[in-house]
C-alpha atoms as a PDB file:
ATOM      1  CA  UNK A   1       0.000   0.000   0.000  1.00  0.00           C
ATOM      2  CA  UNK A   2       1.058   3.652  -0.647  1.00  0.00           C
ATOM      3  CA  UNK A   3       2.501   5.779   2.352  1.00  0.00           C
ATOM      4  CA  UNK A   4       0.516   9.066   2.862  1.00  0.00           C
ATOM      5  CA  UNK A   5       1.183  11.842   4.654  1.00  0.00           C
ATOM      6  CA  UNK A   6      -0.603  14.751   5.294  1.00  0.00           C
ATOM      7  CA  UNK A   7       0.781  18.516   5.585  1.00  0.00           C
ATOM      8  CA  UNK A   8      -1.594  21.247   7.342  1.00  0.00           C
ATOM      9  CA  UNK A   9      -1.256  24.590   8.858  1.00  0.00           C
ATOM     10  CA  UNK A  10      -2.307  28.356   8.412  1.00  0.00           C
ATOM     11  CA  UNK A  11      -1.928  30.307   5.522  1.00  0.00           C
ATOM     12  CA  UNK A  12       1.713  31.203   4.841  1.00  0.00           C
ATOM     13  CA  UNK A  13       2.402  28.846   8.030  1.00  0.00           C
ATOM     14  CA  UNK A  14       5.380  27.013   5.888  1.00  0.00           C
ATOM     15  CA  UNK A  15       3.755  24.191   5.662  1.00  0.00           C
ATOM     16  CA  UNK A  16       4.336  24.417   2.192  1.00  0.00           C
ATOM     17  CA  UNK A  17       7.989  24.620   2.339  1.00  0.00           C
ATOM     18  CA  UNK A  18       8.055  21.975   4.991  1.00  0.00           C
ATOM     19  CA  UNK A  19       6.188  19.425   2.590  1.00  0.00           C
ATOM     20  CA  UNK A  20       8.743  20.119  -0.249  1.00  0.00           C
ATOM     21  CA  UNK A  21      11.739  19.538   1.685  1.00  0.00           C
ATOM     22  CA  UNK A  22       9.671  15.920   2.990  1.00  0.00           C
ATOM     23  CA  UNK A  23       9.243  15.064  -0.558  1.00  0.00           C
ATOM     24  CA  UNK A  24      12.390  15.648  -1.386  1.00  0.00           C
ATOM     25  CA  UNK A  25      14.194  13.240   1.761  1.00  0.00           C
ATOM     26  CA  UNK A  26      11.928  10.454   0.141  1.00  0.00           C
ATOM     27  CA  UNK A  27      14.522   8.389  -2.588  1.00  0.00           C
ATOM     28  CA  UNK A  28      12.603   8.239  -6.158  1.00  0.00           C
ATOM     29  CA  UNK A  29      10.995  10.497  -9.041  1.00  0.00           C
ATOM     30  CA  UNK A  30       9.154  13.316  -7.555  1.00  0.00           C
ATOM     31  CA  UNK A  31       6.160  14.608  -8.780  1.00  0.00           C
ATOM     32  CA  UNK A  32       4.388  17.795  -7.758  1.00  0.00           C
ATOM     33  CA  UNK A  33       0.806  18.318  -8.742  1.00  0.00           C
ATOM     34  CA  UNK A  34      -0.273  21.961  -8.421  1.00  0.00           C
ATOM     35  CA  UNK A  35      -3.974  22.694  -7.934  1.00  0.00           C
ATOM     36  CA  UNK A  36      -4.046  26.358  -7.999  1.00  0.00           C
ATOM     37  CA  UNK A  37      -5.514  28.505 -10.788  1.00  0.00           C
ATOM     38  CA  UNK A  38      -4.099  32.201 -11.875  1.00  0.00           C
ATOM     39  CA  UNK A  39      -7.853  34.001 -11.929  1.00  0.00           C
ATOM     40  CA  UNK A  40      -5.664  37.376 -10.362  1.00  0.00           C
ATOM     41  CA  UNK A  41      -2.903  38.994 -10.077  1.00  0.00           C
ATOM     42  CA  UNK A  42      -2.553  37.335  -6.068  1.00  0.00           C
ATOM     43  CA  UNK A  43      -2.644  33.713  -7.364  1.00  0.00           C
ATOM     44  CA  UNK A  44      -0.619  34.588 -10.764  1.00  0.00           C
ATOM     45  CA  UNK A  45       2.333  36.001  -7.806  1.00  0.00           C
ATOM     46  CA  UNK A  46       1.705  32.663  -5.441  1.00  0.00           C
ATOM     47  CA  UNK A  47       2.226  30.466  -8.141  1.00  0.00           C
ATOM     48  CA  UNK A  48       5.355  32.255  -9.365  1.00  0.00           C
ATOM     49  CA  UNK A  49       6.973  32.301  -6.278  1.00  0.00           C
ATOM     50  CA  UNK A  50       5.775  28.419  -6.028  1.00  0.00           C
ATOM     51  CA  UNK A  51       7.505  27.181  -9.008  1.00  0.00           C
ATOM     52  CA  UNK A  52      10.625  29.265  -8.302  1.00  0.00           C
ATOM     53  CA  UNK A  53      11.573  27.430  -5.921  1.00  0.00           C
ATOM     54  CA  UNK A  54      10.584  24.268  -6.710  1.00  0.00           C
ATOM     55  CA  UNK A  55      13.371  24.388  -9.260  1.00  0.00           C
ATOM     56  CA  UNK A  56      13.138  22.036 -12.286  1.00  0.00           C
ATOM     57  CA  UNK A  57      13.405  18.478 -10.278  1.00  0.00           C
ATOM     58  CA  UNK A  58       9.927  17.414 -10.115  1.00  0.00           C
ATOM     59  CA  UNK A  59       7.778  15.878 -12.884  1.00  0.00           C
ATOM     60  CA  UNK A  60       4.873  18.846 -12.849  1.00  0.00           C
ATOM     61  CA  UNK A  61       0.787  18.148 -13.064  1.00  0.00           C
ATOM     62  CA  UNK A  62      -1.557  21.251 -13.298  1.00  0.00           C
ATOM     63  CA  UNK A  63      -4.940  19.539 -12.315  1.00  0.00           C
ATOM     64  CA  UNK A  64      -7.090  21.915 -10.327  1.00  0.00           C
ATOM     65  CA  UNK A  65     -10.283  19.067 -10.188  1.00  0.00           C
ATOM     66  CA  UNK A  66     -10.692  15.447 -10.909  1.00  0.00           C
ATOM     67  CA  UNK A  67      -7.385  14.734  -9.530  1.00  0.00           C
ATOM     68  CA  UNK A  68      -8.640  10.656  -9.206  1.00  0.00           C
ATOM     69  CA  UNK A  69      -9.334  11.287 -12.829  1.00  0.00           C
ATOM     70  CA  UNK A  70      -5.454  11.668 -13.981  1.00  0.00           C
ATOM     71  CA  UNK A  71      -4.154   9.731 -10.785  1.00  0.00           C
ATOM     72  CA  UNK A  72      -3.088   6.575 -12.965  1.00  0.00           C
ATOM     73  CA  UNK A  73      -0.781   8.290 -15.194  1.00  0.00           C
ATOM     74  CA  UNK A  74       1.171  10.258 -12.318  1.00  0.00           C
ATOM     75  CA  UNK A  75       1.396   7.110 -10.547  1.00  0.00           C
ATOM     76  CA  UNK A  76       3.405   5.916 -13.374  1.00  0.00           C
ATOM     77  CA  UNK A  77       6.015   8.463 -13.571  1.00  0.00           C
ATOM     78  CA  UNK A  78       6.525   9.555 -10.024  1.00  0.00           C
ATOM     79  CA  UNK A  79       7.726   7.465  -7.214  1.00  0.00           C
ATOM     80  CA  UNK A  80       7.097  10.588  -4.505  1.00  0.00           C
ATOM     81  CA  UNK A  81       3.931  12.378  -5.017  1.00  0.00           C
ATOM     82  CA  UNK A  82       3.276  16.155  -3.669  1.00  0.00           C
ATOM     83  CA  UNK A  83      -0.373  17.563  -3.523  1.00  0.00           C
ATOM     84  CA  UNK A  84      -0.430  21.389  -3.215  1.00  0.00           C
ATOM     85  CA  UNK A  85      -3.359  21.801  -2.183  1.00  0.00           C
ATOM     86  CA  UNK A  86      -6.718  20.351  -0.649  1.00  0.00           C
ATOM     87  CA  UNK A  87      -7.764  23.684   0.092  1.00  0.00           C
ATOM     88  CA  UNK A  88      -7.308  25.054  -3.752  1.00  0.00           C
ATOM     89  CA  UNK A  89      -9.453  21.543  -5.009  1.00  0.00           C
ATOM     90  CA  UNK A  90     -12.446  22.356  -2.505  1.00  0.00           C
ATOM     91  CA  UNK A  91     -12.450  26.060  -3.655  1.00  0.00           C
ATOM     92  CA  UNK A  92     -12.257  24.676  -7.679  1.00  0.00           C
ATOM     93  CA  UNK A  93     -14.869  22.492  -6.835  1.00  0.00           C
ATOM     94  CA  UNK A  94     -17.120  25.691  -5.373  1.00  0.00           C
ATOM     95  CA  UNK A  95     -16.291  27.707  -8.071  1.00  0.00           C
ATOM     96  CA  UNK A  96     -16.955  25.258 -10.711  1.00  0.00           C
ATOM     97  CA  UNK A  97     -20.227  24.746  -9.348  1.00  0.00           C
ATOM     98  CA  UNK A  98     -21.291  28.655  -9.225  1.00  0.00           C
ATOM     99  CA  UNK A  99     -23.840  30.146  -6.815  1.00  0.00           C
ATOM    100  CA  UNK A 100     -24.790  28.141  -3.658  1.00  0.00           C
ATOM    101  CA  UNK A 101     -28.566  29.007  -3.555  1.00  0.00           C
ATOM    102  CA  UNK A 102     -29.771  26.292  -1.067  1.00  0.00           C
ATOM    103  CA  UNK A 103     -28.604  24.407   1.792  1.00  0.00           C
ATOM    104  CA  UNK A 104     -29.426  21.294  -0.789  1.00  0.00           C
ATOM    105  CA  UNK A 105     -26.827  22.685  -3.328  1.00  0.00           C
ATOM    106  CA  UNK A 106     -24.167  23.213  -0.687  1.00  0.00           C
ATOM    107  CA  UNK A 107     -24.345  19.236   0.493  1.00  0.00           C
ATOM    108  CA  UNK A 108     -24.920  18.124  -3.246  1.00  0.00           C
ATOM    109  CA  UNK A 109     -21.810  19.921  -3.894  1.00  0.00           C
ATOM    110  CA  UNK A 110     -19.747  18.307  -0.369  1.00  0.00           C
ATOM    111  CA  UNK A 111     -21.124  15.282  -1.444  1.00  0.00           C
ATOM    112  CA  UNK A 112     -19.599  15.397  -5.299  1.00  0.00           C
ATOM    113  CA  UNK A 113     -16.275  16.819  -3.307  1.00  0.00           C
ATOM    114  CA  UNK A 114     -16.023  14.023  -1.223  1.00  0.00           C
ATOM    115  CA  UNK A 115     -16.877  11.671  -3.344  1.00  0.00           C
ATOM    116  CA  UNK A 116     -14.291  12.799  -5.586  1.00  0.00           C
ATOM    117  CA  UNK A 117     -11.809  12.445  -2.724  1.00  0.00           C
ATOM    118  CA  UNK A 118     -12.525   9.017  -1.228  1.00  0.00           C
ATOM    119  CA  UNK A 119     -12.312   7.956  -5.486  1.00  0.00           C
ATOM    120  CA  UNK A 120      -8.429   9.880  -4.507  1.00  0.00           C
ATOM    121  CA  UNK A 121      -7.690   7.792  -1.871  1.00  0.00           C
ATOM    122  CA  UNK A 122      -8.642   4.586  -3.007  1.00  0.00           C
ATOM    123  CA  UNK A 123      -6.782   4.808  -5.983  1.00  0.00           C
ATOM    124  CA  UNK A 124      -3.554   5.667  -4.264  1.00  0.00           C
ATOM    125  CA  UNK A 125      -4.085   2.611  -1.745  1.00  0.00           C
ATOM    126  CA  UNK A 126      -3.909   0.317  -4.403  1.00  0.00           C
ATOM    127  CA  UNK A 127      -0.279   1.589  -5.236  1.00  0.00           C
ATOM    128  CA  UNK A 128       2.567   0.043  -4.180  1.00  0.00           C
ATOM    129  CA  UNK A 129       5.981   1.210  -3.057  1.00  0.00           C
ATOM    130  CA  UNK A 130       4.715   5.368  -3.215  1.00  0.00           C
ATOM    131  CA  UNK A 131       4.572   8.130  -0.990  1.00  0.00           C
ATOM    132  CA  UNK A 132       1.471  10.735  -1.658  1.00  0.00           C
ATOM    133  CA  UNK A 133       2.232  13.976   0.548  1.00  0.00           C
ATOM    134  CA  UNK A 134      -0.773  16.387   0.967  1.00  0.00           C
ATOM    135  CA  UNK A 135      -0.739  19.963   1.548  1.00  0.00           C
ATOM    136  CA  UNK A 136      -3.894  21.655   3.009  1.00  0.00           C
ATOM    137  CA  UNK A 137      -5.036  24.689   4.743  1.00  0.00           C
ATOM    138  CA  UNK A 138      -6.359  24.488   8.624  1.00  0.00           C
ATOM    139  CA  UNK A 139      -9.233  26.997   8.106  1.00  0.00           C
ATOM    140  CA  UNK A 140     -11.165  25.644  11.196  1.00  0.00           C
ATOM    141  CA  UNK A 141      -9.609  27.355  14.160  1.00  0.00           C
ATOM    142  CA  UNK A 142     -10.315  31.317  13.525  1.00  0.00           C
ATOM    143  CA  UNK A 143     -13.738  33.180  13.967  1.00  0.00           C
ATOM    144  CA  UNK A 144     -16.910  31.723  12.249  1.00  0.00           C
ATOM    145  CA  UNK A 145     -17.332  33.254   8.911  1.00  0.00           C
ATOM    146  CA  UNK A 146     -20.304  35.905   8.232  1.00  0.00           C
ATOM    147  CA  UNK A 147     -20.573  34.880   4.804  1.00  0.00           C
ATOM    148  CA  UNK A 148     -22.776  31.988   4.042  1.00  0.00           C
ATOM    149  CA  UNK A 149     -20.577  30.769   1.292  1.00  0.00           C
ATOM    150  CA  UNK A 150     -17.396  30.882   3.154  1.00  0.00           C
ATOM    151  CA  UNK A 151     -19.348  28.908   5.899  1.00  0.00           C
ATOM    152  CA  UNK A 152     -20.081  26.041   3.550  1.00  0.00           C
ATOM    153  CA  UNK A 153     -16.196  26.303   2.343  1.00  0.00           C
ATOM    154  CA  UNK A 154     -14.954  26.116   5.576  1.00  0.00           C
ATOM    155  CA  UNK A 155     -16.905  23.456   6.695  1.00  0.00           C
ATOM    156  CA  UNK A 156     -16.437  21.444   3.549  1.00  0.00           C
ATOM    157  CA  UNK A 157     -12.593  21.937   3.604  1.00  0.00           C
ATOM    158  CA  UNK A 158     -12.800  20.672   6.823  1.00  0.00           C
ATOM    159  CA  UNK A 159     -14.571  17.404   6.264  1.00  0.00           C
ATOM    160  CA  UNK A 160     -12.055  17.148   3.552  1.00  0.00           C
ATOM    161  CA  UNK A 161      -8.727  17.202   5.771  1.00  0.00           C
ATOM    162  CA  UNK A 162     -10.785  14.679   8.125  1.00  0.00           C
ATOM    163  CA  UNK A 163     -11.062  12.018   5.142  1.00  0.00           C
ATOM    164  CA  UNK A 164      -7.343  12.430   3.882  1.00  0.00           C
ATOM    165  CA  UNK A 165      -5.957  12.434   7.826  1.00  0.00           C
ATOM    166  CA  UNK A 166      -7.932   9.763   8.616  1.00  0.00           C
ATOM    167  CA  UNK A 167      -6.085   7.441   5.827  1.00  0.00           C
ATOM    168  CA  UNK A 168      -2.547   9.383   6.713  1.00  0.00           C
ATOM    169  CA  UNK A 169       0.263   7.357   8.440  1.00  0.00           C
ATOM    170  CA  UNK A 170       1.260  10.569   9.474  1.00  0.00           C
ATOM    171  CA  UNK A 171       0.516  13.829   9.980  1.00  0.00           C
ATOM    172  CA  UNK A 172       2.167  17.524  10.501  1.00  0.00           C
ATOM    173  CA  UNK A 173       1.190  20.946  11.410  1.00  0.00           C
ATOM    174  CA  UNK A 174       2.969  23.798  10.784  1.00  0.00           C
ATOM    175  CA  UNK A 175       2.699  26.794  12.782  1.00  0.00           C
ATOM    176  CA  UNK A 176       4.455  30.266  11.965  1.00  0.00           C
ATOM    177  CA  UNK A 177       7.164  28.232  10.505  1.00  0.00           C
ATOM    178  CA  UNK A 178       7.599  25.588  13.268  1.00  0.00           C
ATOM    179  CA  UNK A 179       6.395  21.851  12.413  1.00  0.00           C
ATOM    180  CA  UNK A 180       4.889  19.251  14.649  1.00  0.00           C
ATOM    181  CA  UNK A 181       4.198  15.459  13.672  1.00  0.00           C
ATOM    182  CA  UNK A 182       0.300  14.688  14.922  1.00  0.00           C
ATOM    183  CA  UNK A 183      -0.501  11.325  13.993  1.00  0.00           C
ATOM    184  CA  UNK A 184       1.459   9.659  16.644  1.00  0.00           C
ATOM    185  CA  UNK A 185      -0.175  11.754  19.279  1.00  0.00           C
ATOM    186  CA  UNK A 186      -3.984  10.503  18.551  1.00  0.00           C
ATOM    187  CA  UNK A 187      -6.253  10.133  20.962  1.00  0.00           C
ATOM    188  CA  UNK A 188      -8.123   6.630  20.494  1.00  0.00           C
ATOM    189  CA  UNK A 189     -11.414   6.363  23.061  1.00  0.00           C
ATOM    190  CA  UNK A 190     -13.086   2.829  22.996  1.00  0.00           C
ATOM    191  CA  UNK A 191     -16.671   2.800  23.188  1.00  0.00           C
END
């Protein structure tokens, strides 16, 4: 079975950083898949700054959805696999999708997201001898958004980073530039 790992933290935490310099301790082809999209002038910069120092090492996938979709032919080249990010998928999913007009659109649209992840996960299960390293955002520890649509991105992204960590060997969090493994610390109640 594959090894995964999962990466988490604030914006601009490191964790980032942290999960490039994990993929690149790992022995094998590395292959970076980048979810982000250049809509503005913000993402355009992040991106930049992204590649730039990533260097020219890695094998390099631009899939912002679907990722399950194009999982087989990464597999094939890439021996180390880096994810950056959960976050950026959930918000391609929402955007994709448009205007959230009901409370039945928002859990149609969790339910396509997840099902689109857990189709993820049990692709890379099935192969052997890799190493899939996810980035993601922590979004759930600040103030409860106003906005009814960042509510429903919050909460999805959330539910999200539960269904990857929950499959992770391990886990880290990075905070203001300082990293932690989790997994090893879990809290298991019978009953």
């Amino acid at each position: 079975m594959a090894h995964i790992i999962l990466c988490s933290g604030g914006a601009r935490s490191g964790k980032s950083e942290f999960a490039e310099k994990l993929t690149l301790s790992f022995e094998g082809q590395k292959g970076y898949v980048a979810t982000g999209q250049a809509f503005d002038d913000e993402m355009k910069d992040r991106i930049k700054r992204h590649q730039e120092r990533r260097g020219s090492i890695w094998l390099n996938y631009e899939i912002p959805l679907r990722l399950h979709e194009e999982w087989t032919v990464i597999a094939k080249s890439c021996d180390v696999i880096l994810v950056d990010d959960l976050t950026m998928i959930t918000m391609n999913h929402i955007m994709e999708h448009g205007e959230l007009q009901t409370q039945e659109d928002a859990n149609a649209l969790e339910e396509e997201i997840m099902h689109d992840v857990e189709a993820l996960l049990d692709f890379i299960q099935i192969d052997e001898d890799k190493t899939i390293i996810f980035v993601t955002n922590e979004l759930g520890l600040g103030i409860v958004p106003e906005n009814k649509l960042a509510r429903y991105f919050r909460d999805i992204a959330g539910r999200v980073n539960r269904a990857v960590a929950d499959r992770a060997d391990k886990m880290y969090l990075t905070i203001s530039g300082v990293t932690i493994e989790l997994k090893s610390q879990e809290v298991h109640i019978n009953g």
